[in-house]
PDB file of N, CA and C in Angstrom:
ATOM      1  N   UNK A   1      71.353 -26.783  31.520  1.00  0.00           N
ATOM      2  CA  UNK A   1      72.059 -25.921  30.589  1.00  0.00           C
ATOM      3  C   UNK A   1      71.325 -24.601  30.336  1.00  0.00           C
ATOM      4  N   UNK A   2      70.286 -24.508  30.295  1.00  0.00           N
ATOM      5  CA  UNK A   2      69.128 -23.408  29.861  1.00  0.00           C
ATOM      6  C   UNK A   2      69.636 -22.455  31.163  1.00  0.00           C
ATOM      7  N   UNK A   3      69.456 -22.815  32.191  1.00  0.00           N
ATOM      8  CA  UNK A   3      70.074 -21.972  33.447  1.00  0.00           C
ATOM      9  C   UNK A   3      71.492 -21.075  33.519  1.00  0.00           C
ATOM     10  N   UNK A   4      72.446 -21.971  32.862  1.00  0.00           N
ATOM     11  CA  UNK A   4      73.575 -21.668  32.896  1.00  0.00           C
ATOM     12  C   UNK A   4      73.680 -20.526  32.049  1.00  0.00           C
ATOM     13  N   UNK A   5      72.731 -21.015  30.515  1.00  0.00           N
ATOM     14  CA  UNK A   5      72.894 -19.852  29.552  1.00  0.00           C
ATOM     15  C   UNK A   5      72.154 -19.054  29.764  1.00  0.00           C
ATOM     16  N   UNK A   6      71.274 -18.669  30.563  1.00  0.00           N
ATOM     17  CA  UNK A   6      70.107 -17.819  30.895  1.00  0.00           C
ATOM     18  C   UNK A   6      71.246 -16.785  31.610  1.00  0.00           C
ATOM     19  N   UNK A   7      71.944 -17.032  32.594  1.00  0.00           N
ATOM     20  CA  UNK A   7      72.647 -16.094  33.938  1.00  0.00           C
ATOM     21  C   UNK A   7      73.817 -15.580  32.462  1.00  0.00           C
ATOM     22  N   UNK A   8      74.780 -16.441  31.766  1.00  0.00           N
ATOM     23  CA  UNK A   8      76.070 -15.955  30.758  1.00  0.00           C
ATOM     24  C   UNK A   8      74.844 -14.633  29.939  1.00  0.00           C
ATOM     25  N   UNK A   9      73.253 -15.278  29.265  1.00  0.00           N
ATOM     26  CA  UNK A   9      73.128 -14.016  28.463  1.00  0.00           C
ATOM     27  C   UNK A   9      72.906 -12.848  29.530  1.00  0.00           C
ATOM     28  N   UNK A  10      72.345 -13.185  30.731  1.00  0.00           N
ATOM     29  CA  UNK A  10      72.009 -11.477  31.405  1.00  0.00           C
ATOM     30  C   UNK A  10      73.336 -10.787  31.895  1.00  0.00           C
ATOM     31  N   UNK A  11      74.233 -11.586  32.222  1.00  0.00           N
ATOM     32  CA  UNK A  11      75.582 -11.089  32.419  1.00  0.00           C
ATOM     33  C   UNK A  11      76.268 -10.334  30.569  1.00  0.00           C
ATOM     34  N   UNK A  12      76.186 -10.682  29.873  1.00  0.00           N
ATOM     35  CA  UNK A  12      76.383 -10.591  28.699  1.00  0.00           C
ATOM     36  C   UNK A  12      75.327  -8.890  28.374  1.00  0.00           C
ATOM     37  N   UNK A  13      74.395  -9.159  28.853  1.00  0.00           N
ATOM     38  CA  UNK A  13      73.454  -7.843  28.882  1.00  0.00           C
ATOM     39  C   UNK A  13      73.867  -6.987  29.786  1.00  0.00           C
ATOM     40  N   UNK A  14      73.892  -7.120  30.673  1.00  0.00           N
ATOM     41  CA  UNK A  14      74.431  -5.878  31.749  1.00  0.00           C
ATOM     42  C   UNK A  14      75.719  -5.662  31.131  1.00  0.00           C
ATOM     43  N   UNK A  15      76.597  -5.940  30.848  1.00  0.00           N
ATOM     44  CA  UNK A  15      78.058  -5.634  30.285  1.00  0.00           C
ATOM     45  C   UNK A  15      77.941  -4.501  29.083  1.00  0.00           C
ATOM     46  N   UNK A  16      76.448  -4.951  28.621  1.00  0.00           N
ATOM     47  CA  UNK A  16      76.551  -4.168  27.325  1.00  0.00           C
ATOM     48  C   UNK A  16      77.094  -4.687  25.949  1.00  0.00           C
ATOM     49  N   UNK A  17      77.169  -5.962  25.924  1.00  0.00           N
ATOM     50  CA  UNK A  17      78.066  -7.036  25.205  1.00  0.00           C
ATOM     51  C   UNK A  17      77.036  -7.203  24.143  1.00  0.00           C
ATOM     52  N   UNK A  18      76.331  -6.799  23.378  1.00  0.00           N
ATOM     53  CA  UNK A  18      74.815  -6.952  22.688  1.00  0.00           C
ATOM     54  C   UNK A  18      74.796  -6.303  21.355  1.00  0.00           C
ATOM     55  N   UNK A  19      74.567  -6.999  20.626  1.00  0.00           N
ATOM     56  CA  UNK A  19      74.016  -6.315  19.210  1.00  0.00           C
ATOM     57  C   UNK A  19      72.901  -6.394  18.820  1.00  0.00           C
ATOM     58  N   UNK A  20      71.906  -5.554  18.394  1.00  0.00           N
ATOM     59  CA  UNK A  20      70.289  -6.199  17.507  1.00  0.00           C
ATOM     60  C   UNK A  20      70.742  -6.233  16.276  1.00  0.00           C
ATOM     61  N   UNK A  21      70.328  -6.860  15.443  1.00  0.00           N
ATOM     62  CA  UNK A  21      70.136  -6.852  13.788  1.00  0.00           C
ATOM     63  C   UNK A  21      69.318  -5.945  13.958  1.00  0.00           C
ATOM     64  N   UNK A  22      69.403  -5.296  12.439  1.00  0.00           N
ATOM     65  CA  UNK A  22      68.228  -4.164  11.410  1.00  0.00           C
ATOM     66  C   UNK A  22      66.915  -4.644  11.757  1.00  0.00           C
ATOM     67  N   UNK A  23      66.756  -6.507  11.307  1.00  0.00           N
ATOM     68  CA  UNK A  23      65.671  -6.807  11.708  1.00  0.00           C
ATOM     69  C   UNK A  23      64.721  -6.599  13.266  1.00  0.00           C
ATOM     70  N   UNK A  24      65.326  -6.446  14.315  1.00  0.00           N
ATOM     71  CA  UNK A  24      65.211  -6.457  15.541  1.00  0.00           C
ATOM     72  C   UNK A  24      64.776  -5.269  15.947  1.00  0.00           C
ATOM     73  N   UNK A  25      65.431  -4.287  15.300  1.00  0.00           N
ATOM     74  CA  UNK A  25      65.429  -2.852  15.559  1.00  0.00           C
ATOM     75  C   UNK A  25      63.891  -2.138  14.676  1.00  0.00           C
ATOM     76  N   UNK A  26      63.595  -2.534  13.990  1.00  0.00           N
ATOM     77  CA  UNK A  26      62.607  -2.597  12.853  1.00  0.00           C
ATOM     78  C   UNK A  26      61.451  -3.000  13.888  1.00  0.00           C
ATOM     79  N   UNK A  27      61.112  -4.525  14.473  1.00  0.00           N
ATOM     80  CA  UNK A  27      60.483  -5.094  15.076  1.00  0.00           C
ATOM     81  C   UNK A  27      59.835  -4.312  16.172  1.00  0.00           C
ATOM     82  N   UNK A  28      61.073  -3.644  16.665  1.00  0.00           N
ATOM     83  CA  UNK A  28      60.690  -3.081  18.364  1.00  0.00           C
ATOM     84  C   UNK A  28      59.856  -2.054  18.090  1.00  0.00           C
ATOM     85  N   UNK A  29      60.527  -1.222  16.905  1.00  0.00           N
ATOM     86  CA  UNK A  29      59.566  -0.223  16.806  1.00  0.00           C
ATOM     87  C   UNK A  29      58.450  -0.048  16.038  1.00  0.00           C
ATOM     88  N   UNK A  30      58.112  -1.140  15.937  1.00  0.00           N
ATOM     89  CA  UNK A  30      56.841  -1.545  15.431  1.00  0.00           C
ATOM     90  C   UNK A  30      55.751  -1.879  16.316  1.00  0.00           C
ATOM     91  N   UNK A  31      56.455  -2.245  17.617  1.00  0.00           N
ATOM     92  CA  UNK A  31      56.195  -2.863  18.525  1.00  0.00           C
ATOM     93  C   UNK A  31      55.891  -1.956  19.846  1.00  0.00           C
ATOM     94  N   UNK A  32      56.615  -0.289  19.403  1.00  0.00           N
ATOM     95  CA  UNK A  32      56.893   0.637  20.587  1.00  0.00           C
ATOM     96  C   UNK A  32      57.627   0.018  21.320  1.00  0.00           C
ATOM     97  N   UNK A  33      58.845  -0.784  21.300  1.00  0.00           N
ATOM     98  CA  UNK A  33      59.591  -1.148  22.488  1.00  0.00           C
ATOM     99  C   UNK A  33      60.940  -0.123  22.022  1.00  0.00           C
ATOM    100  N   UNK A  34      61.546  -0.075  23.539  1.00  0.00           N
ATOM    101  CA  UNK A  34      62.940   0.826  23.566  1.00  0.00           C
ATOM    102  C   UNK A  34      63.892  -0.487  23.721  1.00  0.00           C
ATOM    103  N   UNK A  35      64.811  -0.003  23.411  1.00  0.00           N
ATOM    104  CA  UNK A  35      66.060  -0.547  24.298  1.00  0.00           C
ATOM    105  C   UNK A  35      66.534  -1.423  25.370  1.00  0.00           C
ATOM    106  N   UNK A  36      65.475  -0.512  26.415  1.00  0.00           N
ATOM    107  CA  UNK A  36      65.754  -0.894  28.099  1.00  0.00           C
ATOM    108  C   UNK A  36      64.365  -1.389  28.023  1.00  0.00           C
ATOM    109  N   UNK A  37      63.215  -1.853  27.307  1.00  0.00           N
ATOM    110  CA  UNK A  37      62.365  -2.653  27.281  1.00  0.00           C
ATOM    111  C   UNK A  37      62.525  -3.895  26.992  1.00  0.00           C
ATOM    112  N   UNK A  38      63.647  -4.098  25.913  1.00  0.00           N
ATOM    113  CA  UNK A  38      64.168  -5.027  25.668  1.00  0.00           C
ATOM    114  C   UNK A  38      65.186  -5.907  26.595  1.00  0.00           C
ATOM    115  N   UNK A  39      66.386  -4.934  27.105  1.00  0.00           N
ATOM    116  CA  UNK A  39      67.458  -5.518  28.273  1.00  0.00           C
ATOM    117  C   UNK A  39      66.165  -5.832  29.167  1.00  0.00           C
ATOM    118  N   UNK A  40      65.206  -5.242  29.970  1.00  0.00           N
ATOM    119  CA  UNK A  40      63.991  -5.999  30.760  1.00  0.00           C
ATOM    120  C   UNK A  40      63.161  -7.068  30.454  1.00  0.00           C
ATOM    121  N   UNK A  41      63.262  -7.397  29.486  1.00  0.00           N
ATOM    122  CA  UNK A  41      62.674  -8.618  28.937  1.00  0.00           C
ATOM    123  C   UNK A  41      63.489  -9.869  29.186  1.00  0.00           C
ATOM    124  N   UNK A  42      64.905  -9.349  29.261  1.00  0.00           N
ATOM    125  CA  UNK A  42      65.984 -10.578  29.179  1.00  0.00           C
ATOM    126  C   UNK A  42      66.518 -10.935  30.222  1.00  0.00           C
ATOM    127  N   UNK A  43      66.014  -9.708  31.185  1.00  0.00           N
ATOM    128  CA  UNK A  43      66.386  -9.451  32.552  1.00  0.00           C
ATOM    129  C   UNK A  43      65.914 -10.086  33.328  1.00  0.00           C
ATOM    130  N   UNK A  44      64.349 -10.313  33.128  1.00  0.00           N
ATOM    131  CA  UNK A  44      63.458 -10.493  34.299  1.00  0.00           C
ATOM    132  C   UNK A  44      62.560 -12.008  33.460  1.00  0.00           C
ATOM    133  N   UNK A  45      63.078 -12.224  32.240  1.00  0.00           N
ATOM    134  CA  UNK A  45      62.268 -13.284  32.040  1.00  0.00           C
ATOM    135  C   UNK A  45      63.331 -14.583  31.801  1.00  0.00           C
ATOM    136  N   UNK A  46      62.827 -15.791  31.187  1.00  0.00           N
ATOM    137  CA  UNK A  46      63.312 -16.880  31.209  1.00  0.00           C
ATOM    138  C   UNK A  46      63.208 -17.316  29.777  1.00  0.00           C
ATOM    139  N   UNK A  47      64.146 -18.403  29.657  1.00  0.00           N
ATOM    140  CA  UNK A  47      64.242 -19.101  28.494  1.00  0.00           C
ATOM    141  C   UNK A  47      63.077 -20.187  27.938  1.00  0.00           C
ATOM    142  N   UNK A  48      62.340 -19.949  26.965  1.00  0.00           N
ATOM    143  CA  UNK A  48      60.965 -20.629  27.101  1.00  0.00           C
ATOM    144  C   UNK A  48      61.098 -21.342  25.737  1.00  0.00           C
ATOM    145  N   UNK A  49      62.386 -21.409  24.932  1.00  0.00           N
ATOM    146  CA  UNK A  49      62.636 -22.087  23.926  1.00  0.00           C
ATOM    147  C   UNK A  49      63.936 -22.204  23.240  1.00  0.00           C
ATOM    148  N   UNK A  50      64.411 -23.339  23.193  1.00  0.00           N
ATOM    149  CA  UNK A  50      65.639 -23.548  22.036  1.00  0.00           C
ATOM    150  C   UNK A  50      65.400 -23.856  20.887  1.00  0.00           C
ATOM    151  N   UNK A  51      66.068 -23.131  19.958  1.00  0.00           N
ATOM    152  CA  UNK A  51      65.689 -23.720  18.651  1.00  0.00           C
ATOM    153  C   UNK A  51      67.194 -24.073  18.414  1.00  0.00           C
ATOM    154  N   UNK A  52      67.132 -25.640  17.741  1.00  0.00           N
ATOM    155  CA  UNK A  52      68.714 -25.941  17.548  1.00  0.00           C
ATOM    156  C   UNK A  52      68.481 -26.241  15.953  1.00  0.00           C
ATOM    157  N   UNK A  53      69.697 -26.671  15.300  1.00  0.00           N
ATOM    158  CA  UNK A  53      69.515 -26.918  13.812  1.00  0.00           C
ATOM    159  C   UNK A  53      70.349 -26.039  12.840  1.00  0.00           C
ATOM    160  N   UNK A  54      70.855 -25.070  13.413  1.00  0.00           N
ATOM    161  CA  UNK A  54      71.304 -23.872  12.831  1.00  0.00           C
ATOM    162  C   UNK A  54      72.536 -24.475  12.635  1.00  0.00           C
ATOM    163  N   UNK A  55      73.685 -23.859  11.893  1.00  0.00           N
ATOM    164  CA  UNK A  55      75.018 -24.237  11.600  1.00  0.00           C
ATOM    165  C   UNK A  55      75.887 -22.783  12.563  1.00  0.00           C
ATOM    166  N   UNK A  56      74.698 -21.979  12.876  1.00  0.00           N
ATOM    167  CA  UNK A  56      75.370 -20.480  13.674  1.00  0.00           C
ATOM    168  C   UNK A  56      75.624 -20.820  15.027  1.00  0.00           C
ATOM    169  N   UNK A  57      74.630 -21.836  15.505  1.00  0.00           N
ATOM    170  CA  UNK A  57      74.664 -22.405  16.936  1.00  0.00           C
ATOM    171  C   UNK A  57      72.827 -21.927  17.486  1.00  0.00           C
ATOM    172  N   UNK A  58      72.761 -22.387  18.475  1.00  0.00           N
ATOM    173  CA  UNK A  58      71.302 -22.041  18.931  1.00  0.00           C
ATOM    174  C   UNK A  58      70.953 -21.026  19.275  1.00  0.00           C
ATOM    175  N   UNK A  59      69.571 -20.575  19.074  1.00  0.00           N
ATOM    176  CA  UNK A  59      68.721 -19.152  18.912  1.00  0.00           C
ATOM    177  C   UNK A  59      67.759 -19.823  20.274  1.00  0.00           C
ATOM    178  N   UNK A  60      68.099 -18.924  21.444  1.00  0.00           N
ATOM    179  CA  UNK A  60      67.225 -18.798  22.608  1.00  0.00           C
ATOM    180  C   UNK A  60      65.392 -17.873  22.225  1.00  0.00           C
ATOM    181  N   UNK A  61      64.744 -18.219  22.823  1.00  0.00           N
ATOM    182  CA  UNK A  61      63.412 -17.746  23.192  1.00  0.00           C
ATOM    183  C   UNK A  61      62.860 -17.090  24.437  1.00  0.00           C
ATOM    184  N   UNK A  62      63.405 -16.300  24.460  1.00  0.00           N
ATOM    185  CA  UNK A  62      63.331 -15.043  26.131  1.00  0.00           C
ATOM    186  C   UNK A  62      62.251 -14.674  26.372  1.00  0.00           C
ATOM    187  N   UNK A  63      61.228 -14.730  27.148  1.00  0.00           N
ATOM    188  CA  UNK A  63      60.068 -14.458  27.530  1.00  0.00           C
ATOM    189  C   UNK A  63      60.280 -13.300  29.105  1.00  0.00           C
ATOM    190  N   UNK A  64      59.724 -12.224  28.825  1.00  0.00           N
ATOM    191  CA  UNK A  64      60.173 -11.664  29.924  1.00  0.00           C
ATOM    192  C   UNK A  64      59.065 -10.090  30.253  1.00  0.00           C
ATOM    193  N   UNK A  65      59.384  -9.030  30.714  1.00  0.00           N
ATOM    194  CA  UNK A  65      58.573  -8.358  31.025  1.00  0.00           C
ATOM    195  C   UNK A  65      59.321  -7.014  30.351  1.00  0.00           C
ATOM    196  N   UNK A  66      58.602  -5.768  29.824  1.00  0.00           N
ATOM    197  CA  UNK A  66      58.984  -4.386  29.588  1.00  0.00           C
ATOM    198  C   UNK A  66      58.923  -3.953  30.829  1.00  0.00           C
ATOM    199  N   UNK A  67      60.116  -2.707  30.648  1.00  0.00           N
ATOM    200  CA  UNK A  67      59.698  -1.380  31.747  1.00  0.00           C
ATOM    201  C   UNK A  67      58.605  -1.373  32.556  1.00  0.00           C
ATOM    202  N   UNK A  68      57.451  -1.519  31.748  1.00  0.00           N
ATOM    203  CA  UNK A  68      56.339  -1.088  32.277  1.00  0.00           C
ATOM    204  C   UNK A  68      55.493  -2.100  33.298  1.00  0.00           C
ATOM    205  N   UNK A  69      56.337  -3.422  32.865  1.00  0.00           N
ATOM    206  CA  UNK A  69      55.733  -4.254  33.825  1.00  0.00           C
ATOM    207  C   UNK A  69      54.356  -4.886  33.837  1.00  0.00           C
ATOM    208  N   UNK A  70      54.200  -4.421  32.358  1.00  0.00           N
ATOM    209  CA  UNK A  70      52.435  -4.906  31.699  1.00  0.00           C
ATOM    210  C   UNK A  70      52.658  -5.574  30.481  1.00  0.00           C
ATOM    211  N   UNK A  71      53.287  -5.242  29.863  1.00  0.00           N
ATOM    212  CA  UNK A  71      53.847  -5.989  28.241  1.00  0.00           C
ATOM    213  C   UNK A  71      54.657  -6.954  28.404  1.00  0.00           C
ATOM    214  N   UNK A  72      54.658  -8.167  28.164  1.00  0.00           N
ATOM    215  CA  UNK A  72      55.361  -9.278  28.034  1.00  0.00           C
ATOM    216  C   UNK A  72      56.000  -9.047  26.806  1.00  0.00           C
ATOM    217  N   UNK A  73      57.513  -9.204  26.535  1.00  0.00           N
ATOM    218  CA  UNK A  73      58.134  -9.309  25.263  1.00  0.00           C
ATOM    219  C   UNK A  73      58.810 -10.532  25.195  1.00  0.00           C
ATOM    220  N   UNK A  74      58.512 -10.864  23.499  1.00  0.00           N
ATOM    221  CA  UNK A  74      59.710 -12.060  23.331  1.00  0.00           C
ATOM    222  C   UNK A  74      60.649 -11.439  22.890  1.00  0.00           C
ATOM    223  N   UNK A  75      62.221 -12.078  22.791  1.00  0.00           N
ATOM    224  CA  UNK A  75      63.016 -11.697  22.478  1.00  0.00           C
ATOM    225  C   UNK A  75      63.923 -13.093  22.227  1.00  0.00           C
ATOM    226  N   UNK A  76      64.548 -13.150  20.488  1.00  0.00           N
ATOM    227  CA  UNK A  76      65.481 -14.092  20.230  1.00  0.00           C
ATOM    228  C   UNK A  76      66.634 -13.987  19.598  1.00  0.00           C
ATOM    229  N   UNK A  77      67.414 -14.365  20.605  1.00  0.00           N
ATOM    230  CA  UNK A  77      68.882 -14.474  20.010  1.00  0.00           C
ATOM    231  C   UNK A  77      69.694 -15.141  20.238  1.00  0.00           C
ATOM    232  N   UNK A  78      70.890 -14.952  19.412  1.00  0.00           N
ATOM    233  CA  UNK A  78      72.066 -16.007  19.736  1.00  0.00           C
ATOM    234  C   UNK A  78      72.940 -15.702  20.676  1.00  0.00           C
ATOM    235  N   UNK A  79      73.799 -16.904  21.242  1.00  0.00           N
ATOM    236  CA  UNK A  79      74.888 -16.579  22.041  1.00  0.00           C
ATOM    237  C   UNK A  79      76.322 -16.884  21.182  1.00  0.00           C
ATOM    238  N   UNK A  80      77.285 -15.790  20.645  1.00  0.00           N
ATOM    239  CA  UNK A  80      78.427 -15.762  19.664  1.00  0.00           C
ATOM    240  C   UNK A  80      79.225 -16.628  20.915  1.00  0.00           C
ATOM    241  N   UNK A  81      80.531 -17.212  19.809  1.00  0.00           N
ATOM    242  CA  UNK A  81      81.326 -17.713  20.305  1.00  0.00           C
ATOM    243  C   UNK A  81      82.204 -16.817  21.160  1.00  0.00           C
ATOM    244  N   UNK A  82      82.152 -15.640  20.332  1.00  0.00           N
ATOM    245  CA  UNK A  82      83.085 -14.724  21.188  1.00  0.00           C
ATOM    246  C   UNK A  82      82.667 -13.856  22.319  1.00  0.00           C
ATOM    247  N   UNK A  83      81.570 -14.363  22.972  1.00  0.00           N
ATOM    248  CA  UNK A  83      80.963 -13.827  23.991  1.00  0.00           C
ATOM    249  C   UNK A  83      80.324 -12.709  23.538  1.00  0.00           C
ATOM    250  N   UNK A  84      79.336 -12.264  22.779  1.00  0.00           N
ATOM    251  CA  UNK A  84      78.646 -11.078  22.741  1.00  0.00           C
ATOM    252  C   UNK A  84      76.847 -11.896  22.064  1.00  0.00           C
ATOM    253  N   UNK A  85      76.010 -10.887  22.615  1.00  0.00           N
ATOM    254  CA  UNK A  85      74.907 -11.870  22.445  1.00  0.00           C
ATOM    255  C   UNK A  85      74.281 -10.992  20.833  1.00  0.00           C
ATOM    256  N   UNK A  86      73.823 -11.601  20.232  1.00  0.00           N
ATOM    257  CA  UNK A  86      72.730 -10.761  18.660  1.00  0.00           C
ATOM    258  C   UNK A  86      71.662 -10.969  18.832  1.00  0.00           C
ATOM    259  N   UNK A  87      70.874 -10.022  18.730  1.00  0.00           N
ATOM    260  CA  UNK A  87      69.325 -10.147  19.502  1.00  0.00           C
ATOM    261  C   UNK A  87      68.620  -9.764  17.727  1.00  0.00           C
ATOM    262  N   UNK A  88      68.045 -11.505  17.376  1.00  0.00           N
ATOM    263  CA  UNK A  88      67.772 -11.451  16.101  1.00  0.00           C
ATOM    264  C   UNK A  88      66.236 -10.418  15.721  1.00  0.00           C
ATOM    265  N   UNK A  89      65.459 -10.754  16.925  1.00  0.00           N
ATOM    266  CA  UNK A  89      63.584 -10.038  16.920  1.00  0.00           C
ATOM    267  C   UNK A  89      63.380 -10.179  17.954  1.00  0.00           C
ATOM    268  N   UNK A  90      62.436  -8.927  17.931  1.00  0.00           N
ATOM    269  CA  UNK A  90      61.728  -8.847  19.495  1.00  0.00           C
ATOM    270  C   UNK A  90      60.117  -8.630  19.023  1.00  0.00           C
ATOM    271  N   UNK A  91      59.432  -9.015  20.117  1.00  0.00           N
ATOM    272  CA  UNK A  91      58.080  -8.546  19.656  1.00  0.00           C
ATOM    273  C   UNK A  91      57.416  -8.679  21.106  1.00  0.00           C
ATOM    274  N   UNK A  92      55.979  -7.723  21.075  1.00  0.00           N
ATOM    275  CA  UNK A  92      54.949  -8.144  21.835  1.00  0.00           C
ATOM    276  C   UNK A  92      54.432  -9.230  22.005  1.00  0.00           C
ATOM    277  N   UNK A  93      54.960  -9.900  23.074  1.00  0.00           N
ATOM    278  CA  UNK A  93      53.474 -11.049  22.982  1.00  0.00           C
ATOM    279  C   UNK A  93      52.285 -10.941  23.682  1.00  0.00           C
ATOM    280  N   UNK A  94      52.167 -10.124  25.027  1.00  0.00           N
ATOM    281  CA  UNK A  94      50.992  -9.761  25.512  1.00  0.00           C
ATOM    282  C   UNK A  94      50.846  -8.760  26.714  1.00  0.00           C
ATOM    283  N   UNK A  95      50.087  -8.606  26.989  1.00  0.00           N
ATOM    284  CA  UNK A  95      49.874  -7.505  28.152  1.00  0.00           C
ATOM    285  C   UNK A  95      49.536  -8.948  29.164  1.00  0.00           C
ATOM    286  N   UNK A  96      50.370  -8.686  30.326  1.00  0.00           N
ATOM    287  CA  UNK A  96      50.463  -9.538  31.378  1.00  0.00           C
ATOM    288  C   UNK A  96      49.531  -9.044  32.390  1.00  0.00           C
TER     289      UNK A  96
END
């Protein structure tokens, strides 16, 4: 299943189908991440956690790479029923 939803969110990303929360947007740039640091994170990395429990539905754990190809970012969000993904926080986790 992690596979299946991994390919629906990057398809969901390339479409442009994406919202961040305030919170998310706050995060990145705290973080110096852009935008397209973020779609590269979701792009090129993998699902490295489910968190279930929610009544919203499950919050993925995206582990993946920036632009730059040196910064590892996490990135978590949901997948809506109505096909569009909410990208709750992003953050640095390390220089790769």
């Amino acid at each position: 299943m992690p596979r299946q939803t991994l390919v629906l969110i990057r398809r969901l990303v390339l479409e442009g189908s994406y919202e961040f929360t305030e919170h998310a947007w706050a995060e990145a740039a705290n973080d110096e991440l852009d935008r397209i640091d973020i779609e590269s994170a979701i792009l090129t990395g993998d699902i490295v956690e489910v968190q279930k429990g929610d009544s919203r539905g499950p919050k993925y754990l995206i582990r993946g790479l920036a632009t730059d190809l040196v910064r590892q970012v996490g990135v978590v969000l949901r997948v809506r029923v109505k096909k569009t993904c909410v990208i709750i926080t992003v953050y640095e986790v390390a220089k790769a």
